[in-house]
PDB file of N, CA and C in Angstrom:
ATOM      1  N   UNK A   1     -23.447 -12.697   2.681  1.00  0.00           N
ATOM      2  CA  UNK A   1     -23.312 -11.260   2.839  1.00  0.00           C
ATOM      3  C   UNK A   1     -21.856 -10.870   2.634  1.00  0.00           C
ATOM      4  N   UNK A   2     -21.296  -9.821   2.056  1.00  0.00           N
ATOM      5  CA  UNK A   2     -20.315  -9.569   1.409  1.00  0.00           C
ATOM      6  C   UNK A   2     -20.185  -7.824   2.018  1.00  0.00           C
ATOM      7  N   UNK A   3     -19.513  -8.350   3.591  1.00  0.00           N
ATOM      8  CA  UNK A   3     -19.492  -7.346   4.356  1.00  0.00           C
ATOM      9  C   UNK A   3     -17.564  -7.289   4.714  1.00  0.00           C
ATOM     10  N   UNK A   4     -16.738  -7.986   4.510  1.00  0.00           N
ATOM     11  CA  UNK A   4     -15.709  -7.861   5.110  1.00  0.00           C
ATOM     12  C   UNK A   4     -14.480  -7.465   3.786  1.00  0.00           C
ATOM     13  N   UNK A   5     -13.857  -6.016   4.126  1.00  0.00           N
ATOM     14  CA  UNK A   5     -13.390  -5.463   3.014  1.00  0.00           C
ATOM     15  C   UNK A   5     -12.358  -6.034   2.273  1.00  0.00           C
ATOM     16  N   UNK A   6     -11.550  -6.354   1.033  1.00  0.00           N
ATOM     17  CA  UNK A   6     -10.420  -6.838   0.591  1.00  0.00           C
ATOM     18  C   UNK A   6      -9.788  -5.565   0.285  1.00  0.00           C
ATOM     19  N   UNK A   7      -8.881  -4.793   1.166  1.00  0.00           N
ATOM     20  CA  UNK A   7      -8.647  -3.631   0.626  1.00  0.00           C
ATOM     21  C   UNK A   7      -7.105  -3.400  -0.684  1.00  0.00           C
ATOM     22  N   UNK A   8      -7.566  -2.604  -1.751  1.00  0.00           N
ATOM     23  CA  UNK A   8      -6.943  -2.528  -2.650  1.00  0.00           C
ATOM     24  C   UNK A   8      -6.029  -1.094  -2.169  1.00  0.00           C
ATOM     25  N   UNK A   9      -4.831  -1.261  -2.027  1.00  0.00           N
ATOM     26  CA  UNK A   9      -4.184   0.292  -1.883  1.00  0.00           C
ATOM     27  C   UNK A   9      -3.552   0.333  -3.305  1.00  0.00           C
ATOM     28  N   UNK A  10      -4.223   1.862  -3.678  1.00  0.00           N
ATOM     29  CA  UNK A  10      -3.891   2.508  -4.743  1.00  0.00           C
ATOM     30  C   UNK A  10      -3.258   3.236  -4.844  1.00  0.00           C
ATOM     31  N   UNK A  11      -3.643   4.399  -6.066  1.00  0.00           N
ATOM     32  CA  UNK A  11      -3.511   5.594  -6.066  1.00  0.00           C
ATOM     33  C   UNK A  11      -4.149   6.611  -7.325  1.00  0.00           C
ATOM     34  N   UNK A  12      -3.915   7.661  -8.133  1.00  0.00           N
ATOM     35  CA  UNK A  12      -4.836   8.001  -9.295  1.00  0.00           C
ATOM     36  C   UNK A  12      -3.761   7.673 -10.390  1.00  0.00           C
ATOM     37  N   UNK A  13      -4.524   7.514 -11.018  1.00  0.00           N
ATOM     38  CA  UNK A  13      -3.783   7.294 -12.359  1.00  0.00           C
ATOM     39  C   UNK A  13      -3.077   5.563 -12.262  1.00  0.00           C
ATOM     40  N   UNK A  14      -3.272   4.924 -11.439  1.00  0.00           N
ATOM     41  CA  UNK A  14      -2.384   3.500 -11.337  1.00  0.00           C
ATOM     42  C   UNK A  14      -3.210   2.328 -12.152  1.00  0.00           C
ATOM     43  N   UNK A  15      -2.340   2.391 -13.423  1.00  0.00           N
ATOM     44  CA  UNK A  15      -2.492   1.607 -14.369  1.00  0.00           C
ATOM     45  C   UNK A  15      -2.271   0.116 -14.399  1.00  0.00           C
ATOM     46  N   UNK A  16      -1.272  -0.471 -13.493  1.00  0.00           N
ATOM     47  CA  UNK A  16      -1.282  -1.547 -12.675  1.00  0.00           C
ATOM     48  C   UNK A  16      -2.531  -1.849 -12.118  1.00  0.00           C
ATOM     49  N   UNK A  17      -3.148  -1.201 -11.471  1.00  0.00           N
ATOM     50  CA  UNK A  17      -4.034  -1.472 -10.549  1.00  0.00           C
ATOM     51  C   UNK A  17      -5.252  -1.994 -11.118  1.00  0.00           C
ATOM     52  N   UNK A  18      -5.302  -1.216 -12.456  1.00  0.00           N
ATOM     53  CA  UNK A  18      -6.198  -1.518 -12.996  1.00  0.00           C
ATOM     54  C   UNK A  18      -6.274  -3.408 -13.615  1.00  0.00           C
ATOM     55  N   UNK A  19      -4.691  -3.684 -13.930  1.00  0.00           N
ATOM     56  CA  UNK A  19      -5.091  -4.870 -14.376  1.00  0.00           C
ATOM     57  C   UNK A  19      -4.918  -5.663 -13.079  1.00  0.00           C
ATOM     58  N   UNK A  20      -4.481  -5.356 -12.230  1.00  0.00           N
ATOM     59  CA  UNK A  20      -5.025  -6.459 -10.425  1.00  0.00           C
ATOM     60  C   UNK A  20      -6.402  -6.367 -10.222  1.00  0.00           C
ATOM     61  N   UNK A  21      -7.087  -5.526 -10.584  1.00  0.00           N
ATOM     62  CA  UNK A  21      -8.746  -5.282 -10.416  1.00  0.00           C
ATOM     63  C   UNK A  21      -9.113  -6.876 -11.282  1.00  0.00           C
ATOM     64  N   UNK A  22      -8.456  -6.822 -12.334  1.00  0.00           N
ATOM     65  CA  UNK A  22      -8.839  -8.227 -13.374  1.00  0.00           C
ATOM     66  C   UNK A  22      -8.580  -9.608 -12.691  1.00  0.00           C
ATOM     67  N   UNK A  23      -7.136  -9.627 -11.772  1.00  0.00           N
ATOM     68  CA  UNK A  23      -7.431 -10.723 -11.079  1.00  0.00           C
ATOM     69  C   UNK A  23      -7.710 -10.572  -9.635  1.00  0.00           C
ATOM     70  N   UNK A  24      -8.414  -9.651  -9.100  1.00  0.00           N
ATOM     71  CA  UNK A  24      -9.289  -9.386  -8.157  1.00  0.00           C
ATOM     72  C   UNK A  24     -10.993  -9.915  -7.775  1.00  0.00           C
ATOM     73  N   UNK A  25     -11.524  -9.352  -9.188  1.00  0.00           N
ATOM     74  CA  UNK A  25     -12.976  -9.777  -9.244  1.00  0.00           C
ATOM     75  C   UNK A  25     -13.149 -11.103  -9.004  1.00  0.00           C
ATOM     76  N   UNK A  26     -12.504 -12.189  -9.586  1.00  0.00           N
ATOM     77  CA  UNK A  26     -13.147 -13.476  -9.254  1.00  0.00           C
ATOM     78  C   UNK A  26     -13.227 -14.019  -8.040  1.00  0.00           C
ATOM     79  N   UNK A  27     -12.445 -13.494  -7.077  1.00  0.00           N
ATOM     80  CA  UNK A  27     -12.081 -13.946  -5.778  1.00  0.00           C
ATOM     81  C   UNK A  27     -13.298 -13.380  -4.915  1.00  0.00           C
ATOM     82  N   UNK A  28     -13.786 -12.307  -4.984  1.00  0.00           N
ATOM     83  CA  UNK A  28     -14.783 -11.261  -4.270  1.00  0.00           C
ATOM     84  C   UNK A  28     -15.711 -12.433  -3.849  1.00  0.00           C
ATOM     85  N   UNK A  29     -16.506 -12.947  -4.976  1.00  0.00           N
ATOM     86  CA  UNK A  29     -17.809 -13.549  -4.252  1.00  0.00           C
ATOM     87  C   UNK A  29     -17.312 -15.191  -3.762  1.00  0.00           C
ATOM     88  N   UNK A  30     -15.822 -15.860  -3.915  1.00  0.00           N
ATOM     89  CA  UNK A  30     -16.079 -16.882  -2.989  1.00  0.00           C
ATOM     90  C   UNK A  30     -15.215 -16.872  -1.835  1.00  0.00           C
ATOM     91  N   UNK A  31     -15.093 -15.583  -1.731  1.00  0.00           N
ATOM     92  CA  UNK A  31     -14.463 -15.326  -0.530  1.00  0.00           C
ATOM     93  C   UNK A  31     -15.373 -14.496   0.495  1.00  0.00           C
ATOM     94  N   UNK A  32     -16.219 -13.932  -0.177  1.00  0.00           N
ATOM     95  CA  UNK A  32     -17.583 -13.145  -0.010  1.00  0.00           C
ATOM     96  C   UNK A  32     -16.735 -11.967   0.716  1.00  0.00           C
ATOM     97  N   UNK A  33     -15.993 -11.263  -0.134  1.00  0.00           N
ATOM     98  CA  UNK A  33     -15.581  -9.963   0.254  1.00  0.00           C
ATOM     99  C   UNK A  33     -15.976  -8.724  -0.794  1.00  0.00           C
ATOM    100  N   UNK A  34     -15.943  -7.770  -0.179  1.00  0.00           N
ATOM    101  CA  UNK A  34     -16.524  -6.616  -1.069  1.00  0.00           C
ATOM    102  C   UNK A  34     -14.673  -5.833  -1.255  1.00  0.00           C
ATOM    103  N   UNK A  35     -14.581  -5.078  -2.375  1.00  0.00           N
ATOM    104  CA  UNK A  35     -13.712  -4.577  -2.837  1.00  0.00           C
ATOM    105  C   UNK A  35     -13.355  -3.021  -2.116  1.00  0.00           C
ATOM    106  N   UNK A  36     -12.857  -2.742  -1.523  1.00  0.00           N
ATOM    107  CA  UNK A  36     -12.481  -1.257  -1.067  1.00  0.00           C
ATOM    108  C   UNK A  36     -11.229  -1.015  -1.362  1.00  0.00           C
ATOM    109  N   UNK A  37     -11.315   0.158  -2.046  1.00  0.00           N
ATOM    110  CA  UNK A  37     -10.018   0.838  -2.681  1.00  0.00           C
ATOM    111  C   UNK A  37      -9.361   2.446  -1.895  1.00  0.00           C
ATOM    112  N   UNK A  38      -8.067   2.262  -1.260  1.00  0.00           N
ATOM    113  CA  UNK A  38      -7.750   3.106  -0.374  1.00  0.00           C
ATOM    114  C   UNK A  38      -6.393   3.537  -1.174  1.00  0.00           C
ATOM    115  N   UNK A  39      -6.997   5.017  -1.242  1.00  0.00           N
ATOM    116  CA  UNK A  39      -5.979   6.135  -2.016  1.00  0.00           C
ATOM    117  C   UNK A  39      -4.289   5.834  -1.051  1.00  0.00           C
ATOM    118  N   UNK A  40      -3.512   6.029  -1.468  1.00  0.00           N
ATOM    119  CA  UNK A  40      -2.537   5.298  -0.686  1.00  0.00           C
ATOM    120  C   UNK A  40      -1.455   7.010  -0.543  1.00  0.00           C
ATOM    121  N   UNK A  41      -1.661   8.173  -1.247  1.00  0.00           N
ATOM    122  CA  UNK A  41      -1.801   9.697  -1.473  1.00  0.00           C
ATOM    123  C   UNK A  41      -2.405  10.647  -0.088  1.00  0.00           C
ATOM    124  N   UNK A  42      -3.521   9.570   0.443  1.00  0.00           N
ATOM    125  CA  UNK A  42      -4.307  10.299   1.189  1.00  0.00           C
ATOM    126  C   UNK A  42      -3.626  10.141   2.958  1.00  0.00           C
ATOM    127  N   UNK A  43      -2.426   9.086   2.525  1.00  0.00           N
ATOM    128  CA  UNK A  43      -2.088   8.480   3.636  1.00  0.00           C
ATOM    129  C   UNK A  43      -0.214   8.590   3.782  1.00  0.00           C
ATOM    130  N   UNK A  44       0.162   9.923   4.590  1.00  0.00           N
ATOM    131  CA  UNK A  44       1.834   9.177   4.931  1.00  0.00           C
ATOM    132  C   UNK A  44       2.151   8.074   4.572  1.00  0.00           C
ATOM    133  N   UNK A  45       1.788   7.756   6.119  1.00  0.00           N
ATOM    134  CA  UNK A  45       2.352   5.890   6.266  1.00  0.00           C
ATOM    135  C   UNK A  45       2.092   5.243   5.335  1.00  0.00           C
ATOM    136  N   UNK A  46       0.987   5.169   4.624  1.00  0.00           N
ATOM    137  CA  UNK A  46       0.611   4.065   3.438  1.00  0.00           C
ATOM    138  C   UNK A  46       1.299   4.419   2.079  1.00  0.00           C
ATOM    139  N   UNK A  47       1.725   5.891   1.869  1.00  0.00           N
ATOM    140  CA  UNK A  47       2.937   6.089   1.045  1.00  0.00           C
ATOM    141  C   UNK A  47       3.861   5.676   0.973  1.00  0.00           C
ATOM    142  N   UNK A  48       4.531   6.102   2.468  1.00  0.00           N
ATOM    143  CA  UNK A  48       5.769   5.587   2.870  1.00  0.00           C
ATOM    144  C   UNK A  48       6.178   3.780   2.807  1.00  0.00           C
ATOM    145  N   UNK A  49       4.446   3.083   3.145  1.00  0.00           N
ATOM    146  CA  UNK A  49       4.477   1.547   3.052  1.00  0.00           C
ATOM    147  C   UNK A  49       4.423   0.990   1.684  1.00  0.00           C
ATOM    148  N   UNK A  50       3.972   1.201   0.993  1.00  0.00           N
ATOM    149  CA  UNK A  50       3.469   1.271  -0.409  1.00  0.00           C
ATOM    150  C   UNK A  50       3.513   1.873  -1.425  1.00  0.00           C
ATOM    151  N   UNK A  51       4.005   3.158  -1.348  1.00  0.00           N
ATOM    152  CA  UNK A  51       4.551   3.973  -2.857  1.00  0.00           C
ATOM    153  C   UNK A  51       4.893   2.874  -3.581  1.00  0.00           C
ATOM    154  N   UNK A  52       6.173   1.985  -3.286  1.00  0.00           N
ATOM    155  CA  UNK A  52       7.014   1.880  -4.903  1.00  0.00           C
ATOM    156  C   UNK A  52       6.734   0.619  -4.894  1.00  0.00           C
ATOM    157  N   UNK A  53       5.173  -0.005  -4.262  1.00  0.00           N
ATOM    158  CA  UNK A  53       4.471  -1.652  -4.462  1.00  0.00           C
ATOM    159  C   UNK A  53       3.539  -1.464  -5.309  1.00  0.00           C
ATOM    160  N   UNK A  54       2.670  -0.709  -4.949  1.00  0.00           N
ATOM    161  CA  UNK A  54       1.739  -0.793  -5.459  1.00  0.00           C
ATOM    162  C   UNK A  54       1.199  -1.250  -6.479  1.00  0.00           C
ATOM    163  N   UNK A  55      -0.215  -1.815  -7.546  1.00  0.00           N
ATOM    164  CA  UNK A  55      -1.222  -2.070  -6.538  1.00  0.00           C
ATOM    165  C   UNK A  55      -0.483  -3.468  -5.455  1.00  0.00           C
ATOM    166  N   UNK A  56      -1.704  -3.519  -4.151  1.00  0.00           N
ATOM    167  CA  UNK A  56      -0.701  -3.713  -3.414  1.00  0.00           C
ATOM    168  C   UNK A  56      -2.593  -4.412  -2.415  1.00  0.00           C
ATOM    169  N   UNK A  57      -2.598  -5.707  -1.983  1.00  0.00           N
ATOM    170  CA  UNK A  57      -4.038  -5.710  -1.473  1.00  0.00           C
ATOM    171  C   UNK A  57      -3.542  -6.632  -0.374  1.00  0.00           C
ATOM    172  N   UNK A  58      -5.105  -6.555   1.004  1.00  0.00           N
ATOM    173  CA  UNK A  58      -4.413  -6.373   2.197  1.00  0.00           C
ATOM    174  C   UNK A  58      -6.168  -6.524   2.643  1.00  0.00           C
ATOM    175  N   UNK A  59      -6.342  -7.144   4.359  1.00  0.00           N
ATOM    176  CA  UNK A  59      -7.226  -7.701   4.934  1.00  0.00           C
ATOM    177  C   UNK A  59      -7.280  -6.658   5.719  1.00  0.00           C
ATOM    178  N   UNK A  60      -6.597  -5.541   6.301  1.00  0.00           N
ATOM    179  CA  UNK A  60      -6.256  -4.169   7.329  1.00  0.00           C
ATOM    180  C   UNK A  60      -5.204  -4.325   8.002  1.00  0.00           C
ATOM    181  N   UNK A  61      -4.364  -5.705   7.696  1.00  0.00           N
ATOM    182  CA  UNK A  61      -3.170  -5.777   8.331  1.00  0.00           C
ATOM    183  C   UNK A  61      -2.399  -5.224   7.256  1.00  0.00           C
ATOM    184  N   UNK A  62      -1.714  -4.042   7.942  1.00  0.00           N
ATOM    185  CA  UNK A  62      -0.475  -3.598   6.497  1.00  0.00           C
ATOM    186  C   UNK A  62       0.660  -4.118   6.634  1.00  0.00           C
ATOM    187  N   UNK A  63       1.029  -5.268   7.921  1.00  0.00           N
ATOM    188  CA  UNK A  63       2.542  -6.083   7.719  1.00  0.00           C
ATOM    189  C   UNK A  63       2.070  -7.220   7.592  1.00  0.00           C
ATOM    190  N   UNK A  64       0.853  -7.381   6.493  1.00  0.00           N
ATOM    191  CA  UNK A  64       0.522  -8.635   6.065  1.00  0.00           C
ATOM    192  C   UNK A  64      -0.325  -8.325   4.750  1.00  0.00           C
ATOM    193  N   UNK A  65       0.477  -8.682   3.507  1.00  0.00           N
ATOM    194  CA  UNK A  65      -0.250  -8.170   2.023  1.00  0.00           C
ATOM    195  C   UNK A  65       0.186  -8.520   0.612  1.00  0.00           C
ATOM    196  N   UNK A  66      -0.713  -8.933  -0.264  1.00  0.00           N
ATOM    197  CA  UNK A  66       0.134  -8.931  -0.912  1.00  0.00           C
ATOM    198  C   UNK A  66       0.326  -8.232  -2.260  1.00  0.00           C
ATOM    199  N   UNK A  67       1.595  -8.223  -2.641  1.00  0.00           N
ATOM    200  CA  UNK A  67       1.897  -6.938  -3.769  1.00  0.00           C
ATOM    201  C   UNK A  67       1.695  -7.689  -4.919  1.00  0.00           C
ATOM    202  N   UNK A  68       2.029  -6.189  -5.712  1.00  0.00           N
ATOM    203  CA  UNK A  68       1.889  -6.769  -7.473  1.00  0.00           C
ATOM    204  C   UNK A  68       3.398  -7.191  -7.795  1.00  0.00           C
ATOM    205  N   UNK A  69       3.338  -8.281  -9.344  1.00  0.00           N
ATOM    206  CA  UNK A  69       2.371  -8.722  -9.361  1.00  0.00           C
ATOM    207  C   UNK A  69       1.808 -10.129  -8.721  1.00  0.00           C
ATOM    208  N   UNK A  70       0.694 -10.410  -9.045  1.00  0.00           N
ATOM    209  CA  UNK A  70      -0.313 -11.470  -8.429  1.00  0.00           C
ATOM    210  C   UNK A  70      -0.905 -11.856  -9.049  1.00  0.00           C
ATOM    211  N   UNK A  71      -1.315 -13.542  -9.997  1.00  0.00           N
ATOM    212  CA  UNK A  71      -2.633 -13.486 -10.204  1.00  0.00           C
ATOM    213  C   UNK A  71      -3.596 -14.235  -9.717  1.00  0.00           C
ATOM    214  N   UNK A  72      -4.563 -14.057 -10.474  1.00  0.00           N
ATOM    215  CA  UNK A  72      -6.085 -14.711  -9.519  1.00  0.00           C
ATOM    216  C   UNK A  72      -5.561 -16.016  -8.356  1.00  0.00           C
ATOM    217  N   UNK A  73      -4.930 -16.790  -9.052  1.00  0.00           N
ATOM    218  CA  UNK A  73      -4.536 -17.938  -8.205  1.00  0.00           C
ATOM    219  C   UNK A  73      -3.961 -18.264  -6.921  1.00  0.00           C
ATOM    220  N   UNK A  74      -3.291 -16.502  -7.093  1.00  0.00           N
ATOM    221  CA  UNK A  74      -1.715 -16.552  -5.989  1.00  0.00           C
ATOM    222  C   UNK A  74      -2.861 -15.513  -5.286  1.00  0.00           C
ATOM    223  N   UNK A  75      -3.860 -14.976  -5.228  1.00  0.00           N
ATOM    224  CA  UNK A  75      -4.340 -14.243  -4.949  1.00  0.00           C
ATOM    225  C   UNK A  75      -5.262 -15.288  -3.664  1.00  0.00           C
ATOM    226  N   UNK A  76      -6.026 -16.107  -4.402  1.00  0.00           N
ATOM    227  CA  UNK A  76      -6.946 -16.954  -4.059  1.00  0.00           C
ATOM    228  C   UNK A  76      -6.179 -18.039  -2.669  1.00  0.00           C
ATOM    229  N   UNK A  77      -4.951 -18.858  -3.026  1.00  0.00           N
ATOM    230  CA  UNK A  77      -4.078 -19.433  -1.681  1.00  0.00           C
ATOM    231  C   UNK A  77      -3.740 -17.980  -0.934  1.00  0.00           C
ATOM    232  N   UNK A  78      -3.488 -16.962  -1.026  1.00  0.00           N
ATOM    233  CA  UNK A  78      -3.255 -16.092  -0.184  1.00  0.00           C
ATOM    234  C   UNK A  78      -4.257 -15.789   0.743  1.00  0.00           C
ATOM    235  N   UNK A  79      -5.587 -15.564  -0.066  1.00  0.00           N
ATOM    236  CA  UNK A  79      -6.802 -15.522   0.664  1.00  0.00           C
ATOM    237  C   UNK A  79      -7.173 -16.574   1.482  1.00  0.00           C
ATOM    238  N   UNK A  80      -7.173 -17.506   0.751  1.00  0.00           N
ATOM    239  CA  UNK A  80      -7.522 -19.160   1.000  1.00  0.00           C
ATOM    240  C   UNK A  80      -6.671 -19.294   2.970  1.00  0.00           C
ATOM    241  N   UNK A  81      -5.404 -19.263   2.581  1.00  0.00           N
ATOM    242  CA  UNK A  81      -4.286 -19.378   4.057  1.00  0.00           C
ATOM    243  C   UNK A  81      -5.108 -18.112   5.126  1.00  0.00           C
ATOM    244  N   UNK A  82      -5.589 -17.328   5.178  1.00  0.00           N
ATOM    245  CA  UNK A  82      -5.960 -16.085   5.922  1.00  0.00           C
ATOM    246  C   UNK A  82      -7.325 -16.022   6.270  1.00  0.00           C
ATOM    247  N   UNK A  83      -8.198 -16.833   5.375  1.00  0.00           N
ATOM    248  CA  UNK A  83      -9.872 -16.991   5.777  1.00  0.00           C
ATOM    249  C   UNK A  83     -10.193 -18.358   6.340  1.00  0.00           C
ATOM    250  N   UNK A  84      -9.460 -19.239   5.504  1.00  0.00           N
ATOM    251  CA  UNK A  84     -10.174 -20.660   6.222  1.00  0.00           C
ATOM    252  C   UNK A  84      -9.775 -21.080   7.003  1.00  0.00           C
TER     253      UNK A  84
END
């Protein structure tokens, strides 16, 4: 079941983000996390934390995350150190 979120902080137009989505997907199902993407616009603090990182992904701890860039790999020991 693929209930516990990997949250992506964004924003519109973030063209970055789009290619972290690329090394995002593979990680989802063996980590069995679902993808949630949080406008980072909609949020002060997450502006103020994240404006000039972004994309920028995170478990709900925001003094624990990691920024761009990343790929699948550095993505996967990051996950890997935090789930198992």
């Amino acid at each position: 079941m693929f209930d516990r979120p990997l949250i992506l902080y964004t924003t519109l137009g973030c063209s970055l983000c789009e290619k972290a989505k690329v090394e995002i997907w593979p990680q989802l199902a063996q980590f069995q996390l679902q993808l949630e993407s949080v406008d980072i616009a909609d949020d002060e603090q997450l502006s103020r934390l994240f404006g000039w990182s972004i994309p920028v992904v995170g478990l709900g701890d925001t003094d624990d995350v990691l920024c761009w860039p990343f790929t699948s790999h550095e993505l996967e020991a990051w996950l890997r150190a935090r789930l198992n």
